[in-house]
PDB file of N, CA and C in Angstrom:
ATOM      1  N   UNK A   1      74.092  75.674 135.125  1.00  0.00           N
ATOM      2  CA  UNK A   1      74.748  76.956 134.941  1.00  0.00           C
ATOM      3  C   UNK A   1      74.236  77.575 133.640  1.00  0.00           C
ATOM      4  N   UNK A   2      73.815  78.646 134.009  1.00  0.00           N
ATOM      5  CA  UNK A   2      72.879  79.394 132.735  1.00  0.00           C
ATOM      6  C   UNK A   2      73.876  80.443 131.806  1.00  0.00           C
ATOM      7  N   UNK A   3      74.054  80.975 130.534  1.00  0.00           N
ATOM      8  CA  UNK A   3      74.679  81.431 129.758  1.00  0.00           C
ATOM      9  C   UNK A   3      74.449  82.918 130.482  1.00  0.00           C
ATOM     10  N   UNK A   4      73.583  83.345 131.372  1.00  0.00           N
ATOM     11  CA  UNK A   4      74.475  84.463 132.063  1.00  0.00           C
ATOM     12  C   UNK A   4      75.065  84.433 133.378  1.00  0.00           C
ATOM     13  N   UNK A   5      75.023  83.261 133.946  1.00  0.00           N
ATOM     14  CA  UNK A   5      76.272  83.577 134.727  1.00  0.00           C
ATOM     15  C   UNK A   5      77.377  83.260 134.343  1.00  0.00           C
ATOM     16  N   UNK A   6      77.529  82.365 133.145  1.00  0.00           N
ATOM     17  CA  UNK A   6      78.760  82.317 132.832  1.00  0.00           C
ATOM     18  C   UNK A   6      79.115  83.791 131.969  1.00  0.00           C
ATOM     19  N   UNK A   7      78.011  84.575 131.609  1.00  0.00           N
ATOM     20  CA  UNK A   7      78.705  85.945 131.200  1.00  0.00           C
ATOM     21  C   UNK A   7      78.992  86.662 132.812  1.00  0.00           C
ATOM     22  N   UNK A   8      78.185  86.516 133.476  1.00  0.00           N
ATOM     23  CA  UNK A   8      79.037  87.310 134.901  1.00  0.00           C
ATOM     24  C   UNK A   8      79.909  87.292 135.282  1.00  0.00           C
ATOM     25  N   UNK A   9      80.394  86.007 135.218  1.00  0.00           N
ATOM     26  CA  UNK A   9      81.770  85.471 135.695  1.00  0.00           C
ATOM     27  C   UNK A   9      83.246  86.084 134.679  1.00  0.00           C
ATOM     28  N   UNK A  10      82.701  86.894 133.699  1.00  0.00           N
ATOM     29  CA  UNK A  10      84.042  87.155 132.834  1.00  0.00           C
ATOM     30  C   UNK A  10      84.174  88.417 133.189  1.00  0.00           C
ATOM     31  N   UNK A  11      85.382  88.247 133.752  1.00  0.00           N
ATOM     32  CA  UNK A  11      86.086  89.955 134.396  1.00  0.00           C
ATOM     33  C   UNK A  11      85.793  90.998 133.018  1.00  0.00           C
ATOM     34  N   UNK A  12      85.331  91.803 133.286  1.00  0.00           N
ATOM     35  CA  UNK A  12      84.920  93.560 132.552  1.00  0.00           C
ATOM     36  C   UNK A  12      85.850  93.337 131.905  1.00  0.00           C
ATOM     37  N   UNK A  13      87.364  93.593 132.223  1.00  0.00           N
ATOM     38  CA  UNK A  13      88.554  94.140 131.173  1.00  0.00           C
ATOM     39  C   UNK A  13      88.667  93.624 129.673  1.00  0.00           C
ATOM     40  N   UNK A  14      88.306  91.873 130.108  1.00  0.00           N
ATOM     41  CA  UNK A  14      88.170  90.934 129.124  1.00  0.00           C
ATOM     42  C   UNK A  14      87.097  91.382 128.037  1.00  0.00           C
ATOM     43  N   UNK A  15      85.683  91.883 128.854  1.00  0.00           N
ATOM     44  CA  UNK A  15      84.401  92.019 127.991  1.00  0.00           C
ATOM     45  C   UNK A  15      85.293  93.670 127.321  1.00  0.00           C
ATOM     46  N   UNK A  16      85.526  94.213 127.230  1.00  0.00           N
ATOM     47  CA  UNK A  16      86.054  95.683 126.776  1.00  0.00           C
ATOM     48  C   UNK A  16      87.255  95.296 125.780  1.00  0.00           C
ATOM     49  N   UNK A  17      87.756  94.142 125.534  1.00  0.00           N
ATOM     50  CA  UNK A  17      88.679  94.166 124.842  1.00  0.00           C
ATOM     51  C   UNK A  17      87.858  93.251 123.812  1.00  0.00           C
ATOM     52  N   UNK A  18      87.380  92.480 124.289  1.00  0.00           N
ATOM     53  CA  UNK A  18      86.816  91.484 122.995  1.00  0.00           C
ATOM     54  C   UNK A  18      85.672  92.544 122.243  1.00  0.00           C
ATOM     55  N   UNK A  19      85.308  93.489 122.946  1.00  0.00           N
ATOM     56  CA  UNK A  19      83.987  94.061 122.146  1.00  0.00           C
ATOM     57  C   UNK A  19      84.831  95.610 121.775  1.00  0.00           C
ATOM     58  N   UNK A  20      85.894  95.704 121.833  1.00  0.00           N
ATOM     59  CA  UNK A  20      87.120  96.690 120.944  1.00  0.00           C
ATOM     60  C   UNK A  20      87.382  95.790 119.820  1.00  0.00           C
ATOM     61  N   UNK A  21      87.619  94.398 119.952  1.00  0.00           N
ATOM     62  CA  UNK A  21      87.812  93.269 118.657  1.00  0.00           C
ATOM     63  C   UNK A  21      87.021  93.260 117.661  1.00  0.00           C
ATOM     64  N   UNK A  22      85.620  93.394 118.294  1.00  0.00           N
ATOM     65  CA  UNK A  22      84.508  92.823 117.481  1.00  0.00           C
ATOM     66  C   UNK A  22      84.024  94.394 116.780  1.00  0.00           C
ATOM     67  N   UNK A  23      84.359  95.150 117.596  1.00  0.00           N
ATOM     68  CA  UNK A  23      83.739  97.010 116.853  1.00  0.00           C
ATOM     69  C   UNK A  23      84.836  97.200 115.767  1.00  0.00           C
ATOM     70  N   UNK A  24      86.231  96.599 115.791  1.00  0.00           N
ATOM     71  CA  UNK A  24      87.229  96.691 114.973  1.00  0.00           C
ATOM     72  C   UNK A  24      86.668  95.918 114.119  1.00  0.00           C
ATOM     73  N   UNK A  25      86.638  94.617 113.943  1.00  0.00           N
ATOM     74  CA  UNK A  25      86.237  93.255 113.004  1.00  0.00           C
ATOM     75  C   UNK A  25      84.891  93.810 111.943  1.00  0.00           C
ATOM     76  N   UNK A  26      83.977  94.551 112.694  1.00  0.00           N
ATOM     77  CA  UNK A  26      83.013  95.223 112.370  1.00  0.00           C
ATOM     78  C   UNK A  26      83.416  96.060 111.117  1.00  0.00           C
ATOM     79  N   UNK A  27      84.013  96.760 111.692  1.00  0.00           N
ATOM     80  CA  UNK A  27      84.559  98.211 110.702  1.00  0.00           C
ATOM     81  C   UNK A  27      85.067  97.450 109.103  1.00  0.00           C
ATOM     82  N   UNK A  28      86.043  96.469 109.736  1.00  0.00           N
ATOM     83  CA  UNK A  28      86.801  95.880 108.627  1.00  0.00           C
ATOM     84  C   UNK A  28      86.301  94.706 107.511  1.00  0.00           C
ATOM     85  N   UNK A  29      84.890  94.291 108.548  1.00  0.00           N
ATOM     86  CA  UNK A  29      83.858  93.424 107.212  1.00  0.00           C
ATOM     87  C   UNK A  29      82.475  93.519 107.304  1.00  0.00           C
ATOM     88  N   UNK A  30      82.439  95.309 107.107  1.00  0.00           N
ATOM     89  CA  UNK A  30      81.088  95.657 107.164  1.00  0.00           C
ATOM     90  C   UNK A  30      80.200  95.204 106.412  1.00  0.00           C
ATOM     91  N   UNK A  31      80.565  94.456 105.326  1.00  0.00           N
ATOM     92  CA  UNK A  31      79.448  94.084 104.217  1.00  0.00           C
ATOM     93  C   UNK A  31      78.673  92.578 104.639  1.00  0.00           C
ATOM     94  N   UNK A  32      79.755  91.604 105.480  1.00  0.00           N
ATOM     95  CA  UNK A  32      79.439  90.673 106.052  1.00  0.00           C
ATOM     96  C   UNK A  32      78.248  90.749 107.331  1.00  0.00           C
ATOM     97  N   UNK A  33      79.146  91.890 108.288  1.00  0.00           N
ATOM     98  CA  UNK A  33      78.442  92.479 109.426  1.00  0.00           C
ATOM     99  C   UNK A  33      76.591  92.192 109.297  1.00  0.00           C
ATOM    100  N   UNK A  34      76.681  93.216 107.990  1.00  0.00           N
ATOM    101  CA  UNK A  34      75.583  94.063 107.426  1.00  0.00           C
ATOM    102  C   UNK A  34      74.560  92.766 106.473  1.00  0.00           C
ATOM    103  N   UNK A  35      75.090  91.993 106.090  1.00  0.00           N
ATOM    104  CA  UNK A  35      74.545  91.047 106.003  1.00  0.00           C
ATOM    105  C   UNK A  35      73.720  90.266 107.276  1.00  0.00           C
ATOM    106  N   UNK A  36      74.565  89.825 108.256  1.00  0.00           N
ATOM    107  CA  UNK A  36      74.349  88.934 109.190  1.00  0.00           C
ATOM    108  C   UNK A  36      73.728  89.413 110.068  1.00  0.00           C
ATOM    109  N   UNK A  37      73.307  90.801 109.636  1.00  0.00           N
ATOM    110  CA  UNK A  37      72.352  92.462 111.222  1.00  0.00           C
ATOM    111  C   UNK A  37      71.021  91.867 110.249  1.00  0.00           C
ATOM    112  N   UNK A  38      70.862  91.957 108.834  1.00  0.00           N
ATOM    113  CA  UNK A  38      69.655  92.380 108.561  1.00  0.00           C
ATOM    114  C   UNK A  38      69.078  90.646 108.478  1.00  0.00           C
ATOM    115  N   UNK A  39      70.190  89.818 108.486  1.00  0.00           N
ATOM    116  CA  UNK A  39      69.628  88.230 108.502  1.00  0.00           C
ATOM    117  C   UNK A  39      68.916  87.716 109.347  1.00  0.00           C
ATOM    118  N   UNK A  40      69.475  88.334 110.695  1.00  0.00           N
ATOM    119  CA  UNK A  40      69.062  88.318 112.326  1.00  0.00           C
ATOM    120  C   UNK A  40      67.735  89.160 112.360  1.00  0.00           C
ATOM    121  N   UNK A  41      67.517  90.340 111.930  1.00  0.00           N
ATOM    122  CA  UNK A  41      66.565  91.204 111.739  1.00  0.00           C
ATOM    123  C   UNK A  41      65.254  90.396 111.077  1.00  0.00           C
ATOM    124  N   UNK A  42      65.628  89.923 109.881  1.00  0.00           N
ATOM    125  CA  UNK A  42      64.405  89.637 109.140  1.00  0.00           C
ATOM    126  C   UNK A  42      64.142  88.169 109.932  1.00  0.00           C
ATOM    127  N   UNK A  43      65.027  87.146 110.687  1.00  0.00           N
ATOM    128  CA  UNK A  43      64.265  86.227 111.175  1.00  0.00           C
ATOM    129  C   UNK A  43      63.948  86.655 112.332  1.00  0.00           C
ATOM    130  N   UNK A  44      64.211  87.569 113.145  1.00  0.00           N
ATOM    131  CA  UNK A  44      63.293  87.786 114.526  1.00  0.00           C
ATOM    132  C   UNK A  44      62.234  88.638 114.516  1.00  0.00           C
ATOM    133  N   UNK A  45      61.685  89.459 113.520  1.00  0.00           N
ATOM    134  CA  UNK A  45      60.592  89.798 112.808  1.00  0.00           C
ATOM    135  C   UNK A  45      59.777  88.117 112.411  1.00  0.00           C
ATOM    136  N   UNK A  46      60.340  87.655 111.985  1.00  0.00           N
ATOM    137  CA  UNK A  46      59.066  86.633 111.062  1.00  0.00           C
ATOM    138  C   UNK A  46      58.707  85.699 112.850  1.00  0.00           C
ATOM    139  N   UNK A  47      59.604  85.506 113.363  1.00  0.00           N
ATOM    140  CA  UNK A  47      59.734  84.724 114.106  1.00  0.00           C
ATOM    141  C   UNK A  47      58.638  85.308 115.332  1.00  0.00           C
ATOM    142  N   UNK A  48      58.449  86.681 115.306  1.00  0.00           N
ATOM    143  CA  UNK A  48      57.374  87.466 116.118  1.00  0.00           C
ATOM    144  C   UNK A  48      56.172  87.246 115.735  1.00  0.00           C
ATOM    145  N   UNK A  49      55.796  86.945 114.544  1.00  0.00           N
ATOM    146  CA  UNK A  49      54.760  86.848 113.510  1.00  0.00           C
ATOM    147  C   UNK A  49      54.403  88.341 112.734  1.00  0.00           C
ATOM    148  N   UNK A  50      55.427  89.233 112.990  1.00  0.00           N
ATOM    149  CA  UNK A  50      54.863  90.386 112.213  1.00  0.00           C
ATOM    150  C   UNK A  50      56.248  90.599 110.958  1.00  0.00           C
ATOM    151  N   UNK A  51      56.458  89.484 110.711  1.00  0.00           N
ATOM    152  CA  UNK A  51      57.188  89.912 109.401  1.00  0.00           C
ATOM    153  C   UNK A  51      57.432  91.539 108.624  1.00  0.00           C
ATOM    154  N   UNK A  52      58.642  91.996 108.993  1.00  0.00           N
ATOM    155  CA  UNK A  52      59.170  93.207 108.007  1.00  0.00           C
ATOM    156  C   UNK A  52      59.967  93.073 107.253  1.00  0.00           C
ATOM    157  N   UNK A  53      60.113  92.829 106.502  1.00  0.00           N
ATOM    158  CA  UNK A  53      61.561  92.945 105.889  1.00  0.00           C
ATOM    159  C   UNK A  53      61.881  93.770 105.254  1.00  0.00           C
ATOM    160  N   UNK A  54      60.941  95.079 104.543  1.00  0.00           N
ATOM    161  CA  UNK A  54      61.138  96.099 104.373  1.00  0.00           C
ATOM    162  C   UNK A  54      61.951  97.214 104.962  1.00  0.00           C
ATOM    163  N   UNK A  55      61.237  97.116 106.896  1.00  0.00           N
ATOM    164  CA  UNK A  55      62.015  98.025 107.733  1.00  0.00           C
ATOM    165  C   UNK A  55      63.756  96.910 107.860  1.00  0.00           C
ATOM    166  N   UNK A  56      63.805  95.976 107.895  1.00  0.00           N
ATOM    167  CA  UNK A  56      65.307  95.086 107.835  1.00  0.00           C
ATOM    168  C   UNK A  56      66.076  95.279 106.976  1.00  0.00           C
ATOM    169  N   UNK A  57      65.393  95.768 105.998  1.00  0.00           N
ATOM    170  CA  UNK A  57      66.269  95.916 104.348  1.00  0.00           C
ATOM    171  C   UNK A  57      67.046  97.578 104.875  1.00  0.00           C
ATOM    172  N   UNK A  58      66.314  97.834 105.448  1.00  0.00           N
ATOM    173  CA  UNK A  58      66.078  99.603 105.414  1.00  0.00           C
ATOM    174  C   UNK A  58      67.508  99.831 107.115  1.00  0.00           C
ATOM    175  N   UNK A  59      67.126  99.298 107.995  1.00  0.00           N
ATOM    176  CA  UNK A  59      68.374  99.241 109.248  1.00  0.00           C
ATOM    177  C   UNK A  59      69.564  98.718 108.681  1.00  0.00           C
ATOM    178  N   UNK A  60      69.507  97.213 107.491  1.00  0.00           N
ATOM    179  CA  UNK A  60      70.831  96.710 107.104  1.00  0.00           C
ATOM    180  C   UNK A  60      71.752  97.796 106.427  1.00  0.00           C
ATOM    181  N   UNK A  61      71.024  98.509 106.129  1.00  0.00           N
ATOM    182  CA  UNK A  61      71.539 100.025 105.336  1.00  0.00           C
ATOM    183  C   UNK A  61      71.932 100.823 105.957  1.00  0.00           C
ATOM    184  N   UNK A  62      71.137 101.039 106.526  1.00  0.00           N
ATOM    185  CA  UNK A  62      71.667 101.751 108.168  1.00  0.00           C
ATOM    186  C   UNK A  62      73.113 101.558 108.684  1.00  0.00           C
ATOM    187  N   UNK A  63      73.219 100.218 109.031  1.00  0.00           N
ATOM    188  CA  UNK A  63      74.070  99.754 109.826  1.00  0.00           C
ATOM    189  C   UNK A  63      75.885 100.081 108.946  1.00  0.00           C
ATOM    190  N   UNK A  64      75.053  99.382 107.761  1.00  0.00           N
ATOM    191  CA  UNK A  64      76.372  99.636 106.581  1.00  0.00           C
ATOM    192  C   UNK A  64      76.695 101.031 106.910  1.00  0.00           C
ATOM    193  N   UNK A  65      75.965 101.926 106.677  1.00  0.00           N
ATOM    194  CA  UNK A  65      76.294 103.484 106.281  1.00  0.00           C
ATOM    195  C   UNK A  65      77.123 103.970 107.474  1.00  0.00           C
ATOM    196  N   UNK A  66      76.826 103.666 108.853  1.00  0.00           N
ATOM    197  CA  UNK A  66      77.376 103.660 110.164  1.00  0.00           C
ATOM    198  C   UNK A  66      78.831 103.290 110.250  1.00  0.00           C
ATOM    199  N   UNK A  67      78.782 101.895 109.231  1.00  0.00           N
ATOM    200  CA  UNK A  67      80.075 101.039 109.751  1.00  0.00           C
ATOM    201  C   UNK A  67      81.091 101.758 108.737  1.00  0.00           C
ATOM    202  N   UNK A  68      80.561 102.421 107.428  1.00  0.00           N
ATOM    203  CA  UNK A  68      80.987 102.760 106.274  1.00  0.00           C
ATOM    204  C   UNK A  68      81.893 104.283 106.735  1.00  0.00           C
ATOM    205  N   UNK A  69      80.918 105.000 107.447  1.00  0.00           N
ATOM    206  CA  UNK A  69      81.276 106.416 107.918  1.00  0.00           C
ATOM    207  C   UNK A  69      82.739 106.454 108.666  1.00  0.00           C
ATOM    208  N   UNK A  70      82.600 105.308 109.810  1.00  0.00           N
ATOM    209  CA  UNK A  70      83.795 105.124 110.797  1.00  0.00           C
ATOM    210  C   UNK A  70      85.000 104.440 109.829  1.00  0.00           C
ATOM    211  N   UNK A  71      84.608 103.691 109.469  1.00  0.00           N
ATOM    212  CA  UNK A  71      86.050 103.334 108.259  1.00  0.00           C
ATOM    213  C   UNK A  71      86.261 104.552 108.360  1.00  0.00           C
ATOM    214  N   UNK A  72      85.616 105.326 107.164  1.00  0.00           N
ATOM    215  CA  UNK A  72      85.952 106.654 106.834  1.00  0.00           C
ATOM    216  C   UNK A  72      86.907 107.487 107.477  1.00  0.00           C
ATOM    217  N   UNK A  73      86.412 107.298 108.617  1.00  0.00           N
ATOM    218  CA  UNK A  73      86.770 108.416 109.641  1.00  0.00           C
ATOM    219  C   UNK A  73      88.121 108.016 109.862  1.00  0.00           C
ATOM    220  N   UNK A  74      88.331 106.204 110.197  1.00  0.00           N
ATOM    221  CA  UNK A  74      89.158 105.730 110.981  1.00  0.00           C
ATOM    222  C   UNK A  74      90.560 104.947 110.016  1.00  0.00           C
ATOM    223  N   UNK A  75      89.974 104.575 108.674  1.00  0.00           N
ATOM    224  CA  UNK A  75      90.610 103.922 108.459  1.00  0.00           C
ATOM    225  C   UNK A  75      91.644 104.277 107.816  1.00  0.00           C
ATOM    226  N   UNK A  76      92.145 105.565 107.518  1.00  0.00           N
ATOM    227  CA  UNK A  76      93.628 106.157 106.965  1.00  0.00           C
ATOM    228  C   UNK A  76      93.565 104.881 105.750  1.00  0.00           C
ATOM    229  N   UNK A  77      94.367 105.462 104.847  1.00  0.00           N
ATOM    230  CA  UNK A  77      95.170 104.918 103.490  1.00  0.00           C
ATOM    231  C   UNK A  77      96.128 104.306 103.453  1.00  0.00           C
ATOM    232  N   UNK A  78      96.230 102.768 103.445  1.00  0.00           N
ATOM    233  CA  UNK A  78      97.344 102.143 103.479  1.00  0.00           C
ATOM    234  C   UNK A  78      97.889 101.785 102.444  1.00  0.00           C
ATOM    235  N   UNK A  79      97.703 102.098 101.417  1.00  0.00           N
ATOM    236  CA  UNK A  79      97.911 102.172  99.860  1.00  0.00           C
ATOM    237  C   UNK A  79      98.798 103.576  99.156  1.00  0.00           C
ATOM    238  N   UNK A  80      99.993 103.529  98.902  1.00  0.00           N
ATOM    239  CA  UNK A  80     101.089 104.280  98.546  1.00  0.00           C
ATOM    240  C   UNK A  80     100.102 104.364  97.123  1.00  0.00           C
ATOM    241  N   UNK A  81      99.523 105.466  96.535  1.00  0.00           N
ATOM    242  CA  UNK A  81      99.108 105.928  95.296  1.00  0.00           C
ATOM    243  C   UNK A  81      99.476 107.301  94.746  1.00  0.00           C
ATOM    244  N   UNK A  82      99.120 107.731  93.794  1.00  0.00           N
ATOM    245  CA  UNK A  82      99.724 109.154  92.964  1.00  0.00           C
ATOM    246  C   UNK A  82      98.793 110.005  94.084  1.00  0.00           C
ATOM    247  N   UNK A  83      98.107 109.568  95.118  1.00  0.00           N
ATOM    248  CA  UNK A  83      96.698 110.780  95.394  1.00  0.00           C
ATOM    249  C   UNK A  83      96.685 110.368  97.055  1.00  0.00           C
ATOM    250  N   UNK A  84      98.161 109.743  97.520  1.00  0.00           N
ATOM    251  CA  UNK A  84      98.567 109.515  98.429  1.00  0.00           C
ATOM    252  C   UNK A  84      98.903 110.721  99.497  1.00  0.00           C
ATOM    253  N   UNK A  85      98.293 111.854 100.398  1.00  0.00           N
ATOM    254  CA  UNK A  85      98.940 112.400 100.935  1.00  0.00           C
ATOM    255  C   UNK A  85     100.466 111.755 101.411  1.00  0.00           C
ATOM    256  N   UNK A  86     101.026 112.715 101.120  1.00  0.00           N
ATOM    257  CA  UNK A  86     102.687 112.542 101.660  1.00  0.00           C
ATOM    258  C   UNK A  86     102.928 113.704 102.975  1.00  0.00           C
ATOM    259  N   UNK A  87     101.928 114.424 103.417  1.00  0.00           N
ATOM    260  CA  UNK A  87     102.223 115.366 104.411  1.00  0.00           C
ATOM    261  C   UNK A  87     103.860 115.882 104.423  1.00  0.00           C
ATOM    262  N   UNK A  88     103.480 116.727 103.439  1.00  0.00           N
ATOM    263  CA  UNK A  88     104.675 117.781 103.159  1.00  0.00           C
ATOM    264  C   UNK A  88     106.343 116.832 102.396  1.00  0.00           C
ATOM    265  N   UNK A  89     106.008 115.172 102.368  1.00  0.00           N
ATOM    266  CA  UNK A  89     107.435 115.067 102.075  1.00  0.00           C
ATOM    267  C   UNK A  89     107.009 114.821 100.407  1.00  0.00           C
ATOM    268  N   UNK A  90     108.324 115.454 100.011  1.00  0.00           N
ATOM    269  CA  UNK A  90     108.538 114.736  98.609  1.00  0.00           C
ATOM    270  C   UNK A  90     109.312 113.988  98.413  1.00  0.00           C
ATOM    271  N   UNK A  91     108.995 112.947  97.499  1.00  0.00           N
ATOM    272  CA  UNK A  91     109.302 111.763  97.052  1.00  0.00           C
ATOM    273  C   UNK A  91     110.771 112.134  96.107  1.00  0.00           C
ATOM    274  N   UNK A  92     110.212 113.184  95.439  1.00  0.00           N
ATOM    275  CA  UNK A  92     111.167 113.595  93.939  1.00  0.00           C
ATOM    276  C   UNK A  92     112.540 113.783  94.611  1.00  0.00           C
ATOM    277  N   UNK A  93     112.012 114.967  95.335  1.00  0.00           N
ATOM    278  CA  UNK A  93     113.341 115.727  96.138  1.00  0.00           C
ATOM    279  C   UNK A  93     114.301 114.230  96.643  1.00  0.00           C
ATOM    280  N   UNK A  94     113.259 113.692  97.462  1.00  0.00           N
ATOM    281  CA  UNK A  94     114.361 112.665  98.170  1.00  0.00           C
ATOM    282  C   UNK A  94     115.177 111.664  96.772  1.00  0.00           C
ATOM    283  N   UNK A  95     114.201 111.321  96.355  1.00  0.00           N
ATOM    284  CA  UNK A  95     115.173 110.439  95.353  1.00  0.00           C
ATOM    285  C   UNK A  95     116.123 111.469  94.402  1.00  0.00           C
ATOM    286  N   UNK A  96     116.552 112.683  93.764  1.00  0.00           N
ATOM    287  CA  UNK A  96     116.999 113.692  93.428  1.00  0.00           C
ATOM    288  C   UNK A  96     118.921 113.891  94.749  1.00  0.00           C
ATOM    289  N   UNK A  97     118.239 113.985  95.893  1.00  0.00           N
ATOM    290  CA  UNK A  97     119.347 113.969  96.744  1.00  0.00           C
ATOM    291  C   UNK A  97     120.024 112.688  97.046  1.00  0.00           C
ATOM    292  N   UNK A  98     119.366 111.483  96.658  1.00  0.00           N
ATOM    293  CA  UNK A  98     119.712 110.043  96.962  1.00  0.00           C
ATOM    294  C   UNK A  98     120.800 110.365  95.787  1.00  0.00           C
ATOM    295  N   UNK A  99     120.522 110.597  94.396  1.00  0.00           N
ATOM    296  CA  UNK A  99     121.188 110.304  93.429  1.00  0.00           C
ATOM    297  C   UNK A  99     122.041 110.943  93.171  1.00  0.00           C
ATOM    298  N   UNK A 100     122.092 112.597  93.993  1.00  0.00           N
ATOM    299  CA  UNK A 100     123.329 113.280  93.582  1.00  0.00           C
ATOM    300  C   UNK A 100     124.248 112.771  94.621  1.00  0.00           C
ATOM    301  N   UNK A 101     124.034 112.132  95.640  1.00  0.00           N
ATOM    302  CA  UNK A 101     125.181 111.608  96.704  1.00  0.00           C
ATOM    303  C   UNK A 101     125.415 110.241  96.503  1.00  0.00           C
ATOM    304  N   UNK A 102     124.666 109.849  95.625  1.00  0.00           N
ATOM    305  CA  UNK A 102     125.609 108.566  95.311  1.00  0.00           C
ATOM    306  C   UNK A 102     126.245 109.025  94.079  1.00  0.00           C
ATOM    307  N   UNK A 103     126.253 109.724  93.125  1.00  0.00           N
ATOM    308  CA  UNK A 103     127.127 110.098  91.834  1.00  0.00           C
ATOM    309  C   UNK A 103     128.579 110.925  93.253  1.00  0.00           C
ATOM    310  N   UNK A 104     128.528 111.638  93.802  1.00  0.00           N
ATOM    311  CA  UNK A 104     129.764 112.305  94.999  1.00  0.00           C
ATOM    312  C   UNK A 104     130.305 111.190  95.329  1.00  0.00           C
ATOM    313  N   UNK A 105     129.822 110.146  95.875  1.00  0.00           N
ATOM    314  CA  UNK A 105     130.576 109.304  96.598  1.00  0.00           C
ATOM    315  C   UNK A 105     131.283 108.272  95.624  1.00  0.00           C
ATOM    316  N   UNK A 106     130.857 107.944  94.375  1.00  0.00           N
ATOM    317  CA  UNK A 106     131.109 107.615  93.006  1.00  0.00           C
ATOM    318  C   UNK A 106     132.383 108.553  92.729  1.00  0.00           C
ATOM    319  N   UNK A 107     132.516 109.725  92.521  1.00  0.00           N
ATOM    320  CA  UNK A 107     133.917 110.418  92.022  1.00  0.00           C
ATOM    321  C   UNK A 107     134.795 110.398  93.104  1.00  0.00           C
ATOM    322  N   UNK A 108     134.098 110.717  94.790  1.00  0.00           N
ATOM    323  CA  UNK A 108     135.292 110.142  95.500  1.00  0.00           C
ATOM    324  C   UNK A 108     136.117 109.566  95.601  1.00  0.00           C
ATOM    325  N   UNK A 109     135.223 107.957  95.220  1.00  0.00           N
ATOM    326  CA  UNK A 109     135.807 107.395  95.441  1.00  0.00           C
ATOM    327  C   UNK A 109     136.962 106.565  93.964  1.00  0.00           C
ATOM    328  N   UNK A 110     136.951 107.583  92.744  1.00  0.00           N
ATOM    329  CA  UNK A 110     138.490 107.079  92.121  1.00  0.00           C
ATOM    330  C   UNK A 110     139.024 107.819  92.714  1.00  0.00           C
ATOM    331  N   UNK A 111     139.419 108.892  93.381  1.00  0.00           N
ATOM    332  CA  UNK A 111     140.630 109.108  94.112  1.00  0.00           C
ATOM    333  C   UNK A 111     141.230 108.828  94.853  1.00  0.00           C
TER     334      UNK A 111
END
């Protein structure tokens, strides 16, 4: 049994989710990725006998800048910072109304 029929044999849905895994995994350790593209690159060049590693140096860059862009695109800010869009909410206001209704419910409640 040869390594493609055992890829034939794996139902599509399966191949579409693991290679949604691996385009995700991608995004998230592009520097590794980008390592291990131009590692593969420069040994199947030498391994041809026409050694590049110039043009390998030059695609590993490539590949980064690709994987770098889609972060970009994809990866939103999961980091609460001063330069944090808040899409329209404020922070101030809310904590401002937190504090005048707990000082109200404070005089309420000595009476």
């Amino acid at each position: 049994m040869s390594i493609a029929t055992t890829i034939a044999d794996i139902p599509t849905g399966f191949l579409v989710v693991i290679g949604l895994l691996l385009a995700a995994f991608a995004v998230r350790f592009r520097g590794i990725v980008t390592i291990a593209v131009t590692g593969l690159l420069i040994v199947g060049t030498w391994a041809s006998g026409q050694p590049r590693p110039g043009e390998c140096l030059f695609f590993g860059a490539l590949v980064y800048a690709i994987l770098s862009i889609v972060a970009g695109i994809f990866g939103g800010g999961t980091r609460e910072g001063d330069d944090a869009p808040a899409g329209g909410y404020s922070y101030a206001d809310e904590q401002a109304r937190l504090a005048s209704e707990y000082h109200r419910r404070e005089r309420e409640s000595r009476f």
